[in-house]
C-alpha atoms as a PDB file:
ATOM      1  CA  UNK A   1     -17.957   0.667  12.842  1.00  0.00           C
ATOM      2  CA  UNK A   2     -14.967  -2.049  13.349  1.00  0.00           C
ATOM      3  CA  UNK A   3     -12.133   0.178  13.621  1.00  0.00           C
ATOM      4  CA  UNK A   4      -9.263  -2.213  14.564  1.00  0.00           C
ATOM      5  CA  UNK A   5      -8.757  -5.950  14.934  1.00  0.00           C
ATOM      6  CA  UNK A   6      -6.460  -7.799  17.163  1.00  0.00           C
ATOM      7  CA  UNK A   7      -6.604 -11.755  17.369  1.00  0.00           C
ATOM      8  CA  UNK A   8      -5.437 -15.037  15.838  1.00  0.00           C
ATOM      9  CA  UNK A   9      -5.015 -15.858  11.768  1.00  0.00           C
ATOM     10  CA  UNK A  10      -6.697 -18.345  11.046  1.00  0.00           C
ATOM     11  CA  UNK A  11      -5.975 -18.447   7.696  1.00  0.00           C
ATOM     12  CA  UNK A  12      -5.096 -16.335   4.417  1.00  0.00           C
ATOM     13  CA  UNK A  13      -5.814 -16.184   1.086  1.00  0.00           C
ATOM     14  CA  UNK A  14      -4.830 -13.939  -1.886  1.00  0.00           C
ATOM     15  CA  UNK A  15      -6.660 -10.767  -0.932  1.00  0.00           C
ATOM     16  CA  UNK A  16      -7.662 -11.473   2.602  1.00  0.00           C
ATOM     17  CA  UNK A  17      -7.092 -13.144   5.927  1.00  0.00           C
ATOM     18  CA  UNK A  18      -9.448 -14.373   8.195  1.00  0.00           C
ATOM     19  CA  UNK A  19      -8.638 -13.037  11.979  1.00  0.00           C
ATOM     20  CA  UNK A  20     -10.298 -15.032  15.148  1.00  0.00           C
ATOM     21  CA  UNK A  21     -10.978 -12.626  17.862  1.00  0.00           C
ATOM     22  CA  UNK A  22     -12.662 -14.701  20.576  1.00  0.00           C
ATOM     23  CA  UNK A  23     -14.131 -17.429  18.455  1.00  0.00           C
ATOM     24  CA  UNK A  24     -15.826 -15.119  15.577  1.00  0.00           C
ATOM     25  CA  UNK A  25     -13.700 -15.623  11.953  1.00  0.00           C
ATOM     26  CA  UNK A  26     -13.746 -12.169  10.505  1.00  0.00           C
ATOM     27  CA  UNK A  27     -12.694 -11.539   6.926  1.00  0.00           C
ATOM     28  CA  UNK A  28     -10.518  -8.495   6.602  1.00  0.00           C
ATOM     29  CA  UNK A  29      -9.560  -7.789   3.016  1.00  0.00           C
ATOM     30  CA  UNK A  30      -5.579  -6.707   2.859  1.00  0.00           C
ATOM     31  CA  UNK A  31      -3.231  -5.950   0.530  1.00  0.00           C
ATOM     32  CA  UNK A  32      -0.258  -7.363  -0.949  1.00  0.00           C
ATOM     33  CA  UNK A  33       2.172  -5.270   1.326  1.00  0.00           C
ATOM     34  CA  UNK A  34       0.023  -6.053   4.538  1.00  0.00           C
ATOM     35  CA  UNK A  35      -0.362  -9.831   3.039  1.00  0.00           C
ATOM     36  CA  UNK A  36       3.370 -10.162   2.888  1.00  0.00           C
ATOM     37  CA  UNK A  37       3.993  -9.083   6.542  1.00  0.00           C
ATOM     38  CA  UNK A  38       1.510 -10.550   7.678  1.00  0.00           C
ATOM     39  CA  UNK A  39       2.511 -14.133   6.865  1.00  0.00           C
ATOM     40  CA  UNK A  40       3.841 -16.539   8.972  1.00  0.00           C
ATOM     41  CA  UNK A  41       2.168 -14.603  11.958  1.00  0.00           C
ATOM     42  CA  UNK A  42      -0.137 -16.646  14.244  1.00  0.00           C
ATOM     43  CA  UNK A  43      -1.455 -12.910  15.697  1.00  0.00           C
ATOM     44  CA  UNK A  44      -2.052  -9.755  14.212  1.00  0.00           C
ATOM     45  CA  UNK A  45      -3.450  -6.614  15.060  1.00  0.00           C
ATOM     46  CA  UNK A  46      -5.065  -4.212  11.755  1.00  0.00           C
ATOM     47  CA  UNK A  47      -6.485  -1.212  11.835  1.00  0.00           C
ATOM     48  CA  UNK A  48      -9.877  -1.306   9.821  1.00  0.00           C
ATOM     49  CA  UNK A  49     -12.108   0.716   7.800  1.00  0.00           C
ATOM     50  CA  UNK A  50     -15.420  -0.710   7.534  1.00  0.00           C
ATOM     51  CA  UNK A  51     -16.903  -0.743   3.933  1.00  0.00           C
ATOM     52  CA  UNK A  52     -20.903  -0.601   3.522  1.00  0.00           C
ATOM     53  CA  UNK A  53     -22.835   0.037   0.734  1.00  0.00           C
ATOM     54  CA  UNK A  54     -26.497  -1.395  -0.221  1.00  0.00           C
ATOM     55  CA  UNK A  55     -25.472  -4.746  -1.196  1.00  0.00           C
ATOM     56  CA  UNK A  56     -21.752  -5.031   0.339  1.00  0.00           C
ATOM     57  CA  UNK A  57     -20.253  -5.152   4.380  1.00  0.00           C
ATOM     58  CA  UNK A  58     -16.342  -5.797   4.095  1.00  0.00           C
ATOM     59  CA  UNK A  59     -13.290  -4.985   6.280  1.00  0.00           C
ATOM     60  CA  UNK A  60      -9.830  -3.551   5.120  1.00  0.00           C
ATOM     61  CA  UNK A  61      -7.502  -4.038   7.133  1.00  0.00           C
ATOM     62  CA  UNK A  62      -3.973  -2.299   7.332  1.00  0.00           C
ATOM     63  CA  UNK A  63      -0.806  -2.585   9.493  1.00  0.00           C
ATOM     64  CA  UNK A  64      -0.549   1.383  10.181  1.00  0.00           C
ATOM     65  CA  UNK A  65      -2.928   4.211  10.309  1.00  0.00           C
ATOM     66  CA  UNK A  66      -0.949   6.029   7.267  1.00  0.00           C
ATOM     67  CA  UNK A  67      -2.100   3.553   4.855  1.00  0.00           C
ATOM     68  CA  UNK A  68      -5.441   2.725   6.318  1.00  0.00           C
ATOM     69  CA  UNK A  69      -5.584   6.810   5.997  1.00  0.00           C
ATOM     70  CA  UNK A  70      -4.862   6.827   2.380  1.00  0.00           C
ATOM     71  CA  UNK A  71      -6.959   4.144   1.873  1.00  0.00           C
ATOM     72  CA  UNK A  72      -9.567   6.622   2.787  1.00  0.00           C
ATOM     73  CA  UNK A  73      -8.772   9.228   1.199  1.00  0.00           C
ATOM     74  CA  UNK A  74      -8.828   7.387  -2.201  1.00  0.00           C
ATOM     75  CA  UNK A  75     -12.121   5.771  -1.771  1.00  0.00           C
ATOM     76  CA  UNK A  76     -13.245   9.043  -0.946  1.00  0.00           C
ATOM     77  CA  UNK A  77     -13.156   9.826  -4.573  1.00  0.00           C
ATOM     78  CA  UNK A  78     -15.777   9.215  -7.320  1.00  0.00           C
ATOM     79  CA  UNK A  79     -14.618   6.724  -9.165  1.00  0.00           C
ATOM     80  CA  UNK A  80     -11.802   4.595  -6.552  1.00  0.00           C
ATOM     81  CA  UNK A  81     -13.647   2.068  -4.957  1.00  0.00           C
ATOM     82  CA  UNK A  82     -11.926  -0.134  -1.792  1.00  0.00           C
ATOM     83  CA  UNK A  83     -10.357  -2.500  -4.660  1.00  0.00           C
ATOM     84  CA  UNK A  84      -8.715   0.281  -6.550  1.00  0.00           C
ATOM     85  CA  UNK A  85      -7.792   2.033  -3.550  1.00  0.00           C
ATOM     86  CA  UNK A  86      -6.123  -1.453  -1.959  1.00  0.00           C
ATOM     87  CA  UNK A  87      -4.372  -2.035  -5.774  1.00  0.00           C
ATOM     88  CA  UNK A  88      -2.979   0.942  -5.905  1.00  0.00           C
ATOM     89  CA  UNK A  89      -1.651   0.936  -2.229  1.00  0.00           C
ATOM     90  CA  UNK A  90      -0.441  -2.746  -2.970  1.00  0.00           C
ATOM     91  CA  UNK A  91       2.018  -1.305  -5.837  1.00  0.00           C
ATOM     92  CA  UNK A  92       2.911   2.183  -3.561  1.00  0.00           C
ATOM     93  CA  UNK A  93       3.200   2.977  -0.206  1.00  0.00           C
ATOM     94  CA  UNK A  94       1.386   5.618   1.124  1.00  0.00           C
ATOM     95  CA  UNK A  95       4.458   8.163   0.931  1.00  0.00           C
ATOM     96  CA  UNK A  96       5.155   7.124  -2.843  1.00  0.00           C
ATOM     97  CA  UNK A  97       1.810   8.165  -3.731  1.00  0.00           C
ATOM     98  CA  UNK A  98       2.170  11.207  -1.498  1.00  0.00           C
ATOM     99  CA  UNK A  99       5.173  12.324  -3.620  1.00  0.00           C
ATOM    100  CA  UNK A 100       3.398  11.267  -6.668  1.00  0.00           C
ATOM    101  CA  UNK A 101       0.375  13.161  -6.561  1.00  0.00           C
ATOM    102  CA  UNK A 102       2.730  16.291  -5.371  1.00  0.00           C
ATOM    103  CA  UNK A 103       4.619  15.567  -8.476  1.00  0.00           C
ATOM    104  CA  UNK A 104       1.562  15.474 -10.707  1.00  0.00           C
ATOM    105  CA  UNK A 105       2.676  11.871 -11.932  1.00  0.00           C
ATOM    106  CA  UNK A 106      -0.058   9.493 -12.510  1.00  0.00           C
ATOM    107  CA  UNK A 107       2.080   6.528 -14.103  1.00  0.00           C
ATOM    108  CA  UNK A 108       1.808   5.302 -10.673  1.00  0.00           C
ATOM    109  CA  UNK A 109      -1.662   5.132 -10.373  1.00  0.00           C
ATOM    110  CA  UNK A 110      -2.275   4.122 -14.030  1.00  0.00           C
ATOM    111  CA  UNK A 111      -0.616   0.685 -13.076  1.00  0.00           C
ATOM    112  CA  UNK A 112      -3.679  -0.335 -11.623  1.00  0.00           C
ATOM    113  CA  UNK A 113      -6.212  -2.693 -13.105  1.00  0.00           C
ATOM    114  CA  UNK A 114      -9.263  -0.321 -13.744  1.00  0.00           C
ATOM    115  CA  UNK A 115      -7.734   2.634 -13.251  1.00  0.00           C
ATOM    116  CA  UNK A 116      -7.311   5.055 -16.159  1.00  0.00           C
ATOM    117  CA  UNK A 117      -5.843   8.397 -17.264  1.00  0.00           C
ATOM    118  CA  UNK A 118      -8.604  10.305 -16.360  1.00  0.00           C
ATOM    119  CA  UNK A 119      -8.931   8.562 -12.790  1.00  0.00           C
ATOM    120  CA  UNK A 120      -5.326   9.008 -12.137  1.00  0.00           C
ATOM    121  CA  UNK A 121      -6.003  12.973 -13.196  1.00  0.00           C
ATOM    122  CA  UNK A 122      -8.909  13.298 -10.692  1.00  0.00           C
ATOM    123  CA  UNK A 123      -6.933  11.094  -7.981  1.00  0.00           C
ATOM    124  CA  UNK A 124      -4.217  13.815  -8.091  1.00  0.00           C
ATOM    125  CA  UNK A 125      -6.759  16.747  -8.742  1.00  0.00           C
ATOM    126  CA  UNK A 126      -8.436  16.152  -5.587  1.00  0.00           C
ATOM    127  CA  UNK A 127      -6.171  14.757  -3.333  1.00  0.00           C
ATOM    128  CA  UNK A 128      -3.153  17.321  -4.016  1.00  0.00           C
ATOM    129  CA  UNK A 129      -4.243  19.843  -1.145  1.00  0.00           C
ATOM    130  CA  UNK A 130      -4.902  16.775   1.280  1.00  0.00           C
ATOM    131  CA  UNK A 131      -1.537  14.683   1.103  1.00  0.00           C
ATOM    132  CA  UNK A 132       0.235  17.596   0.901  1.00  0.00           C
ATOM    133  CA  UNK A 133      -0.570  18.111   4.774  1.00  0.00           C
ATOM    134  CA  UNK A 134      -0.743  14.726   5.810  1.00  0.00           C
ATOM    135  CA  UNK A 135       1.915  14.237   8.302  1.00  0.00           C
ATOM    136  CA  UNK A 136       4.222  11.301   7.087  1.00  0.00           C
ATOM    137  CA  UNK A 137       6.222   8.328   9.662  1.00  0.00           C
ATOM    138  CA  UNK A 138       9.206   8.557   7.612  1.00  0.00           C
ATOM    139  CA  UNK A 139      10.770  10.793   5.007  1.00  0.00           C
ATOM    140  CA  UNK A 140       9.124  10.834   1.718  1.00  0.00           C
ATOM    141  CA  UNK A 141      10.505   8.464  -0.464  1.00  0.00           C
ATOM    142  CA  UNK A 142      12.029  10.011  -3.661  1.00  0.00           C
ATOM    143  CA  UNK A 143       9.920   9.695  -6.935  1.00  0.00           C
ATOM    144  CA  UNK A 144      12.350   7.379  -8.559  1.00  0.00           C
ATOM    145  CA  UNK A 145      11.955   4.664  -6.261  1.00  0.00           C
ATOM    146  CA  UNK A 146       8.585   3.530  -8.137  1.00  0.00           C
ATOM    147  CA  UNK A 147      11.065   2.915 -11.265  1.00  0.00           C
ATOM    148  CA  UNK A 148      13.373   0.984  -8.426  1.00  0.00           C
ATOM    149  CA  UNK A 149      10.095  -0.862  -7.143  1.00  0.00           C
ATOM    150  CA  UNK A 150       9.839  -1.609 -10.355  1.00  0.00           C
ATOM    151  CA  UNK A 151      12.615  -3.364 -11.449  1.00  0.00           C
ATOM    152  CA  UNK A 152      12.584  -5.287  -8.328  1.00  0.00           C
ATOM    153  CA  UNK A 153       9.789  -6.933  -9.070  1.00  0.00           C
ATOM    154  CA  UNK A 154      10.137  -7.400 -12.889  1.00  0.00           C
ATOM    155  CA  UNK A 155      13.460  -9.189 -11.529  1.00  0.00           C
ATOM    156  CA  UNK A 156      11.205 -11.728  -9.475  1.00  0.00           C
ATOM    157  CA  UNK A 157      11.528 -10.479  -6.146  1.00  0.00           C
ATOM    158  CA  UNK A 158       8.253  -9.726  -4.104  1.00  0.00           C
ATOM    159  CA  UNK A 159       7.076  -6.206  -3.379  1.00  0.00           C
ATOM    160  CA  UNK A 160       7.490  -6.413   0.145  1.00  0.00           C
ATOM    161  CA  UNK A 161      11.383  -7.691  -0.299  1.00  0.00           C
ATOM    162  CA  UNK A 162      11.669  -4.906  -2.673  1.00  0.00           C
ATOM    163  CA  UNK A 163      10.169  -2.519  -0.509  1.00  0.00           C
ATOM    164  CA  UNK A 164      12.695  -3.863   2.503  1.00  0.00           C
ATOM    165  CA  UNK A 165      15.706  -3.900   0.555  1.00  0.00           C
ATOM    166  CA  UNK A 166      15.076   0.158  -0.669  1.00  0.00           C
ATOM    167  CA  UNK A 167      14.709   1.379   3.112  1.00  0.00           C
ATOM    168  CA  UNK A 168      18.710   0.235   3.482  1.00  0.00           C
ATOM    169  CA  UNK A 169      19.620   2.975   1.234  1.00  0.00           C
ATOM    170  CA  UNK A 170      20.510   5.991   1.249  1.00  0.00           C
ATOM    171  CA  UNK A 171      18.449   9.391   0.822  1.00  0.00           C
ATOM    172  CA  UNK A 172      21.460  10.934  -0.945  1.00  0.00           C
ATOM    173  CA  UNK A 173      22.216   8.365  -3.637  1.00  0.00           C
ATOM    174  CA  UNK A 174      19.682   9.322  -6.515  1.00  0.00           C
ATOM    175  CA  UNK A 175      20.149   7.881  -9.477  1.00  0.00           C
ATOM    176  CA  UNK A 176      18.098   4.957  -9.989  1.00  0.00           C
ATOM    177  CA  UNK A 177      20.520   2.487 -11.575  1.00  0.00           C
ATOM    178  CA  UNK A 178      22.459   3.044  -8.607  1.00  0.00           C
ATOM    179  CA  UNK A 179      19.853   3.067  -6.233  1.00  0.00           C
ATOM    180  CA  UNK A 180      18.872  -0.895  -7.717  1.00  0.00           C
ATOM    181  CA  UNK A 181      22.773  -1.658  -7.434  1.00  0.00           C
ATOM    182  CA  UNK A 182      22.598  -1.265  -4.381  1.00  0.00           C
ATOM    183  CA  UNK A 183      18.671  -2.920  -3.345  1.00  0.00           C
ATOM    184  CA  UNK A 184      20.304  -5.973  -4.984  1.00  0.00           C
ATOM    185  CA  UNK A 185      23.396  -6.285  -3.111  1.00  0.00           C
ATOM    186  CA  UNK A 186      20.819  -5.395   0.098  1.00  0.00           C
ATOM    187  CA  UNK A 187      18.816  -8.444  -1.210  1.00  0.00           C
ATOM    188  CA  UNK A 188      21.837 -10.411  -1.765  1.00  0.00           C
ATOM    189  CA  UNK A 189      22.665 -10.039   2.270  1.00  0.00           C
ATOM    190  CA  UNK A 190      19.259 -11.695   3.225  1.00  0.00           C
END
């Protein structure tokens, strides 16, 4: 098992970049947040969970072991395979989906392409004992910031500039209209 990469980008494409590690090109599937920091990087280093079934080998690579650990847990269940798992940590971070399967909310997880109702029950069913002791980097971001995410990006802006311009606020200003107020005019700065 390939359990971290370190070397030189060779190139990227929409789901993936290809990392040189003394002279061998290996394909590392990403997602949008890791694409979008990734960028403009000559090096990188990713921390990898290596994918193999009967007819598939593939690498997924992430930036920090909290997401490459979520990433695990949701393949882990029936019915989230590695490109549901990397959609739905391309349109959350691993502490939004934290607080949303604490919450019971699966509108997060129902944003992503093949991934219904039902799955977004399960997701939550089974993972709701698990997150809930995962130890998190930072402080758990507050359930409205998917709705802030999400006019961010419906306003053009990338999710990993939206992403940036919510960690500038702060914990104590909750209302959501506010909250985009003020991601804009941390946007606006840049």
């Amino acid at each position: 098992m390939i359990a971290k990469i370190k070397g030189t980008i060779d190139f990227l494409r929409d789901n993936y970049v290809v990392v040189d590690v003394n002279g061998v090109g290996y394909k590392v599937f990403v997602t949008i947040h890791t694409f979008g920091k990734i960028a403009g990087q000559q090096n990188v280093e990713l921390f990898t969970h290596t994918y193999v079934r009967e007819d598939t080998l593939a690498l997924y690579g992430f930036l920090d072991m909290e997401e490459l650990e979520m990433f695990e847990l949701l393949i882990s269940i029936s019915g989230i395979g590695p490109k549901a798992a990397t959609g739905i940590l391309s349109i959350a971070d691993p502490k939004t989906i934290r607080t949303a399967v604490l919450n019971e909310d699966s509108s997060i997880l129902t944003r992503v392409s093949g991934v219904g109702k039902k799955i977004a029950e399960r997701v939550i069913l089974e993972l709701k004992n698990k997150v809930a002791d995962m130890p998190m980097q930072e402080k758990t971001q507050i359930s409205g910031d998917s709705d802030v995410l999400e006019a961010l990006i419906t306003m053009g802006y990338s999710n990993t500039q939206a992403r940036e311009a919510l960690k500038n606020i702060p914990a104590d200003v909750k209302d959501v209209g506010q909250r985009v107020k003020l991601a804009l005019k941390n946007l606006g700065k840049k």
